[in-house]
N, C-alpha and C. Protein backbone atom coordinates (compact mmCIF):
# COMPACT_ATOMS: atom_id res chain seq x y z
N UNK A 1 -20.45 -2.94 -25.95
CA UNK A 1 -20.17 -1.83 -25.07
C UNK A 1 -19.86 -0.61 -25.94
N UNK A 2 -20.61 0.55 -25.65
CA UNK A 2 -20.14 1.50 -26.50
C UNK A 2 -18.67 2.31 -26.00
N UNK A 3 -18.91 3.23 -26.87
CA UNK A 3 -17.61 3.80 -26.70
C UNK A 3 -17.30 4.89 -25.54
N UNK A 4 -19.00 5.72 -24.85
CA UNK A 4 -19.27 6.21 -23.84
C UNK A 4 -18.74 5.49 -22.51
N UNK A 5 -19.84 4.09 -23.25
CA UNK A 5 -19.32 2.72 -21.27
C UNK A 5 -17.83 2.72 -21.44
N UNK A 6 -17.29 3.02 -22.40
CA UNK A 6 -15.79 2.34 -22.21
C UNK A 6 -14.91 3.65 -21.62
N UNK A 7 -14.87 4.97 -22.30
CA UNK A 7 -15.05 6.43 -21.76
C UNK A 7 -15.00 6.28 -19.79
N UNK A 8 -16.50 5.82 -19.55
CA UNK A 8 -16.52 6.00 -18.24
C UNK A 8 -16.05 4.78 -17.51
N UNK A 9 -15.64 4.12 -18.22
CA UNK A 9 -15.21 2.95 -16.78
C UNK A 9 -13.76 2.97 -17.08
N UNK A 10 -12.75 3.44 -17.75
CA UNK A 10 -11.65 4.32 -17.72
C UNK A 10 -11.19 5.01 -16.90
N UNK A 11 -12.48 5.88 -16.60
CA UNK A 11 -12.63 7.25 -16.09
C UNK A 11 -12.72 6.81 -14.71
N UNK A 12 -13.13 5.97 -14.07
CA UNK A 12 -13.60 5.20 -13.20
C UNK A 12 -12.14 4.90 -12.30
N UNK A 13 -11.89 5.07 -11.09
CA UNK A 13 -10.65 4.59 -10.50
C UNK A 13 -11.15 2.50 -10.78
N UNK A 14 -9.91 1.92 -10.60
CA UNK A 14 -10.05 0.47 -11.16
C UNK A 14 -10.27 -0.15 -9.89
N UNK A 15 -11.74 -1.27 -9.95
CA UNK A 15 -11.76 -2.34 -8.99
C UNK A 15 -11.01 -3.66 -9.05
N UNK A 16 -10.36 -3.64 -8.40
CA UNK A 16 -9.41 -5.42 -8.55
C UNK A 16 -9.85 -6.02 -7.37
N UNK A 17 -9.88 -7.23 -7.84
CA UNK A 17 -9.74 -8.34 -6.86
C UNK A 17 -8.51 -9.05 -7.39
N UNK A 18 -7.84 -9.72 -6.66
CA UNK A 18 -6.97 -10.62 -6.62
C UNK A 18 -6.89 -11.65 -6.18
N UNK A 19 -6.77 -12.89 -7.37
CA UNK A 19 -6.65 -14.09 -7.02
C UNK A 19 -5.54 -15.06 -6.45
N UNK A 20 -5.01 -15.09 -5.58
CA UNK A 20 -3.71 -16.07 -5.29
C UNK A 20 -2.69 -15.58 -4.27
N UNK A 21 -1.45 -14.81 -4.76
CA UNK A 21 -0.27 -14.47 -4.46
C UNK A 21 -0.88 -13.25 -3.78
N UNK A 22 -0.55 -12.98 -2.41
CA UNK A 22 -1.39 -11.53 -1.47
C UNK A 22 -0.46 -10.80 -1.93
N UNK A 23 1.15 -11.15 -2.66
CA UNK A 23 2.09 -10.16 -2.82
C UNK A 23 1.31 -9.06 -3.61
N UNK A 24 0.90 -9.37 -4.24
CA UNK A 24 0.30 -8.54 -5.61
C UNK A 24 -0.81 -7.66 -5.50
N UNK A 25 -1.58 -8.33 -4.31
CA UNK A 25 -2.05 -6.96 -3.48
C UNK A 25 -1.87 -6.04 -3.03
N UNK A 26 -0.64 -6.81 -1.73
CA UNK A 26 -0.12 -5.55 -1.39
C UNK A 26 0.55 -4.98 -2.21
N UNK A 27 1.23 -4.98 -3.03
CA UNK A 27 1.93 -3.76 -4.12
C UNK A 27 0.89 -2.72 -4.76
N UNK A 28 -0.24 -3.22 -5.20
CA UNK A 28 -1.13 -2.39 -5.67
C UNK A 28 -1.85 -1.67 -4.30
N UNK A 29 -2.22 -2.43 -3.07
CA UNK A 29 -2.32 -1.66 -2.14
C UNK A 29 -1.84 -0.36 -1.78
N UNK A 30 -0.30 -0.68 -1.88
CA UNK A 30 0.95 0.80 -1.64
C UNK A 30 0.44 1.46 -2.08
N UNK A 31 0.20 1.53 -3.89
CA UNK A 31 0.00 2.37 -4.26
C UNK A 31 -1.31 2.96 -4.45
N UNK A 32 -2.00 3.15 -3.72
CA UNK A 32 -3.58 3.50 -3.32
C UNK A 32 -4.81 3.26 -3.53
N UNK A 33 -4.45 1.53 -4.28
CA UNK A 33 -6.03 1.25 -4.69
C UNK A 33 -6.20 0.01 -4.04
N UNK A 34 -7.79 0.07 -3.62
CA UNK A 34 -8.46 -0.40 -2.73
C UNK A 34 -8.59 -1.95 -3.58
N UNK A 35 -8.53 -3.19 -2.98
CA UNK A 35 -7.88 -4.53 -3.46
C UNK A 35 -8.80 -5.27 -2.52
N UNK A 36 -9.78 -6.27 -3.52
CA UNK A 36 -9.89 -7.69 -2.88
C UNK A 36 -9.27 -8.57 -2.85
N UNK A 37 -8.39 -9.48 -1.75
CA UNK A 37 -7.74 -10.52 -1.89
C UNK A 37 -8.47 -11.65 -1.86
N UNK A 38 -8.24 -12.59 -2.60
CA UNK A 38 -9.33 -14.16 -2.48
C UNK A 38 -8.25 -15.26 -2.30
N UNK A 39 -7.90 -15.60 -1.36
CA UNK A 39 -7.44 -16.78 -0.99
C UNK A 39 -7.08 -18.06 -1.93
N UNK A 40 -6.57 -18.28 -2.84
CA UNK A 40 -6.62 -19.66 -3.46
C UNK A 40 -5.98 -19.91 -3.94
N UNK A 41 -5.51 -21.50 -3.89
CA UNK A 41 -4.15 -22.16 -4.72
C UNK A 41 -4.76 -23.12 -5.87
N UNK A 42 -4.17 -23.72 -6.63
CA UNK A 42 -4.51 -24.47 -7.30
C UNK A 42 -4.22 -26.15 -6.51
N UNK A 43 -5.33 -26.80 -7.01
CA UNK A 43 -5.71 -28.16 -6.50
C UNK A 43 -4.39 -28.86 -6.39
N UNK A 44 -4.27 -29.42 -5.59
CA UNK A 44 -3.42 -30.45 -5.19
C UNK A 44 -1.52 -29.90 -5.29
N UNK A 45 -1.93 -28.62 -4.91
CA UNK A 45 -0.49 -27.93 -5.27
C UNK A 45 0.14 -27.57 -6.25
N UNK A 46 -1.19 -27.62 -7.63
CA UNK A 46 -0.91 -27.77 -8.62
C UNK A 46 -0.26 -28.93 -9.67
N UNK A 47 -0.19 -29.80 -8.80
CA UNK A 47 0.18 -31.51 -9.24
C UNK A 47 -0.86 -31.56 -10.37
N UNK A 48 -0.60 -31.28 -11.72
CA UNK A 48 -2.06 -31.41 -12.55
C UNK A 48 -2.33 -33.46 -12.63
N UNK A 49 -1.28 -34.29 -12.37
CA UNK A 49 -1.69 -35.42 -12.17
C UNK A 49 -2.54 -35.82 -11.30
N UNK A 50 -2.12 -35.43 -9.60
CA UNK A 50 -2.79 -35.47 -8.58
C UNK A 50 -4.40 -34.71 -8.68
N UNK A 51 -4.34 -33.86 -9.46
CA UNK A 51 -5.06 -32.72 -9.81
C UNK A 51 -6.57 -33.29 -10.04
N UNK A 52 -5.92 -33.95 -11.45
CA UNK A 52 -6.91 -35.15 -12.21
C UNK A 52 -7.81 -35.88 -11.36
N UNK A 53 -6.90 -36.57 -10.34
CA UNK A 53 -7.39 -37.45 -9.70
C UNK A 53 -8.16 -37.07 -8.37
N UNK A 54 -8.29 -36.05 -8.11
CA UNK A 54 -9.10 -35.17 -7.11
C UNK A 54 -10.36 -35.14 -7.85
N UNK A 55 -10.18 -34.60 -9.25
CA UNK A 55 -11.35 -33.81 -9.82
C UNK A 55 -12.37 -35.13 -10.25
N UNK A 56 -11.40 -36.61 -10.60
CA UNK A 56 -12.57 -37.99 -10.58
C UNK A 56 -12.92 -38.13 -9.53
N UNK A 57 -12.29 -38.06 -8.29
CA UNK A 57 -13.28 -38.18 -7.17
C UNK A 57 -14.30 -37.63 -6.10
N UNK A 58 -14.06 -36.17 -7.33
CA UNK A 58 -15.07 -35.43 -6.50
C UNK A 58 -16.31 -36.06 -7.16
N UNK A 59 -16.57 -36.51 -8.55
CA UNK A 59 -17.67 -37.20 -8.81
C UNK A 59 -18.07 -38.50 -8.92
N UNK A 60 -17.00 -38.94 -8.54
CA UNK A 60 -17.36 -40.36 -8.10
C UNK A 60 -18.08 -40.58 -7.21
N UNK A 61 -18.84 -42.19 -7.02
CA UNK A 61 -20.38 -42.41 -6.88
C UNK A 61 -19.86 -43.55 -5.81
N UNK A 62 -20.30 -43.37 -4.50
CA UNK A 62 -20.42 -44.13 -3.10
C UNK A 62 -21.62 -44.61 -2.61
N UNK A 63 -21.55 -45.75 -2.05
CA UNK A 63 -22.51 -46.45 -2.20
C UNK A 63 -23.23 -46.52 -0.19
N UNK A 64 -24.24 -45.39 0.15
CA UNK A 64 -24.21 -45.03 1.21
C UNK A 64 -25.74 -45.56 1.82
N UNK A 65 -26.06 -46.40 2.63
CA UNK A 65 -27.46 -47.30 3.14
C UNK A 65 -28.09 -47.85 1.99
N UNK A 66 -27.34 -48.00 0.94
CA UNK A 66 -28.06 -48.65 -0.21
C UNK A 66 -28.63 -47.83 -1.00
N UNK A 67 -27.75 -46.51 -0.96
CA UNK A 67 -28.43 -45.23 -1.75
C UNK A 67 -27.19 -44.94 -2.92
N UNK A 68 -26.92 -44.53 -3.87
CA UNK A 68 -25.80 -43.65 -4.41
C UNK A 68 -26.04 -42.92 -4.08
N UNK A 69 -25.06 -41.99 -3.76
CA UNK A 69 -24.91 -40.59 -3.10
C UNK A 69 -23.08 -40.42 -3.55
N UNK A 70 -23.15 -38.82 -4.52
CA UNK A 70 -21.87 -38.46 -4.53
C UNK A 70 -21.30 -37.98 -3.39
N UNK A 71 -19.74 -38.31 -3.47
CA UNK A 71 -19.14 -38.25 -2.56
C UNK A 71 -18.99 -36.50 -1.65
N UNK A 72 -19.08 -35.90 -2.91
CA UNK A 72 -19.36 -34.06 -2.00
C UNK A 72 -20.38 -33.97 -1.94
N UNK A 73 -21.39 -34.78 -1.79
CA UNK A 73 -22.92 -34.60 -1.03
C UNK A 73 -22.53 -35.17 0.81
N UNK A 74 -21.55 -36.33 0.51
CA UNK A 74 -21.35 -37.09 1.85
C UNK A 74 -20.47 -36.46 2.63
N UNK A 75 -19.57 -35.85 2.20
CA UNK A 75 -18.49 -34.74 2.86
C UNK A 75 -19.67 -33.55 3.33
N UNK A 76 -20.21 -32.96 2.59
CA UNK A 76 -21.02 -31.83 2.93
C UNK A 76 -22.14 -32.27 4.28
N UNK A 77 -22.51 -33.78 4.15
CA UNK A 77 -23.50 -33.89 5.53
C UNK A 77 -22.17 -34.21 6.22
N UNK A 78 -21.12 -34.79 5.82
CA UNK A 78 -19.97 -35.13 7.66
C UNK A 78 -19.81 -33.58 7.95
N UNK A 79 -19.18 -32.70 7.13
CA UNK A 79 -18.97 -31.64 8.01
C UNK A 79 -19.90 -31.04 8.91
N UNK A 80 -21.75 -31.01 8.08
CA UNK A 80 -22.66 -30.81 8.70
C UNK A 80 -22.85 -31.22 10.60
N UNK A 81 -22.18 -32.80 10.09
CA UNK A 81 -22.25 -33.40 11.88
C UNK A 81 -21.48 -33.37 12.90
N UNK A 82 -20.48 -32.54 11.82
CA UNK A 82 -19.01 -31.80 12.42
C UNK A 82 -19.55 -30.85 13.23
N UNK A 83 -19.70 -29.85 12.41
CA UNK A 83 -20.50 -28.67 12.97
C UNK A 83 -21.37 -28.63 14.01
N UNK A 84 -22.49 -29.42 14.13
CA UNK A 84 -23.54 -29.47 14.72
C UNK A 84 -23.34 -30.12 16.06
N UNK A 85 -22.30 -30.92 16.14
CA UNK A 85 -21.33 -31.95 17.24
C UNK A 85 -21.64 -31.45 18.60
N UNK A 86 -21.64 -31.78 19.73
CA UNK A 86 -21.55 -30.99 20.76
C UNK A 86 -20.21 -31.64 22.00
N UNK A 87 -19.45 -31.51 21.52
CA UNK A 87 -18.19 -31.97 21.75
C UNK A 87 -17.74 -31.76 23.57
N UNK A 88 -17.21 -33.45 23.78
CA UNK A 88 -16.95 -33.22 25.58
C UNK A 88 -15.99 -33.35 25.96
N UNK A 89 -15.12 -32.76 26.73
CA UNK A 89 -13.67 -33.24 26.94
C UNK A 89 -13.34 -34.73 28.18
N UNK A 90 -12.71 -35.80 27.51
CA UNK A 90 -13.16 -36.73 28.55
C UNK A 90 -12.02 -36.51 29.02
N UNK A 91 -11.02 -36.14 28.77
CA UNK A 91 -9.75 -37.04 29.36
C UNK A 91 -8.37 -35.86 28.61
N UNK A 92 -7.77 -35.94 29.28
CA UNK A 92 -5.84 -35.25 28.83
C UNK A 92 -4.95 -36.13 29.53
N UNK A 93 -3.86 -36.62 28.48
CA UNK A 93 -2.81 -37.77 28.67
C UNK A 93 -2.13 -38.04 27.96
N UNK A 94 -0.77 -37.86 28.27
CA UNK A 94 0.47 -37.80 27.52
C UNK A 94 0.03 -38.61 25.55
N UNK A 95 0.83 -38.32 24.71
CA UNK A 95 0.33 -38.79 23.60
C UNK A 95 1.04 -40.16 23.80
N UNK A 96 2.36 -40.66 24.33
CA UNK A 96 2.24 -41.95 24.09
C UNK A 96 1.16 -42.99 25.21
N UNK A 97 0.33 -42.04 26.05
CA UNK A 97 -0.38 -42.96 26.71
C UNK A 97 -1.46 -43.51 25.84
N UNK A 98 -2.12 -42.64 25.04
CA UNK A 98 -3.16 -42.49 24.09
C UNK A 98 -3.09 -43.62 22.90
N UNK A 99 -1.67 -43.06 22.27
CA UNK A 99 -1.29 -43.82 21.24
C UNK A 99 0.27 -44.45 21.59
N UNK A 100 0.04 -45.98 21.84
CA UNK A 100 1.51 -46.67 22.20
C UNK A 100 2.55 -47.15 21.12
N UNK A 101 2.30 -46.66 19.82
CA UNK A 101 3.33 -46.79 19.37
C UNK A 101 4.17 -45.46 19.71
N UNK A 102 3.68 -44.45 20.11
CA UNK A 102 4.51 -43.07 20.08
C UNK A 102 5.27 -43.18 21.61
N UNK A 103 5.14 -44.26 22.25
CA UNK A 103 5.49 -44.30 23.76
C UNK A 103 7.00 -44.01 23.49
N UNK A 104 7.77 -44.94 22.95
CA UNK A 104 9.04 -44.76 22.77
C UNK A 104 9.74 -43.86 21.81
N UNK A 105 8.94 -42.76 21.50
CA UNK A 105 9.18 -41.98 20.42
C UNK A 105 10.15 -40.59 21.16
């Protein structure tokens, strides 16, 4: 980058986005610059143990009509049939009618 590009993007009011904490937006918000916020936490609450063990099973290998198929290929078609669902309402009834352990709850 020369010393001109560096000159003008100085010169340049600053684009931010922001990753995480919205606090930190809005503070830079106040003060008049225009802010992308992006939504995101770190995996598993940041549990880097739990963390680990998310990140083996996102590539771990399921064994689906006698096919391997990774497991965020198989999440990606359920939500697909999620989505696509055409959903009917059969019925409304108390939750311990539904579910009887909650009867006496």
């Amino acid at each position: 980058m020369s010393t001109e590009d560096l000159k003008s993007l100085l010169a340049a009011p600053p684009r931010i986005v922001n990753v995480g904490l919205a606090t930190f937006a809005r503070d830079l918000q106040a003060h008049g610059n225009q802010v992308v916020q992006v939504d995101w936490v770190p995996p598993a609450g940041g549990d880097a143990a739990l963390a680990g063990l998310l990140a083996k099973l996102e590539f771990a290998q399921t064994v689906a009509g006698g096919e391997k198929i990774a497991i965020s290929s198989a999440n990606d078609d359920a939500v697909e049939r999620m989505l696509s669902a055409d959903p009917v309402l059969v019925d409304v009834i108390p939750a311990g009618q539904a579910i009887p352990r909650w009867a006496s709850a």
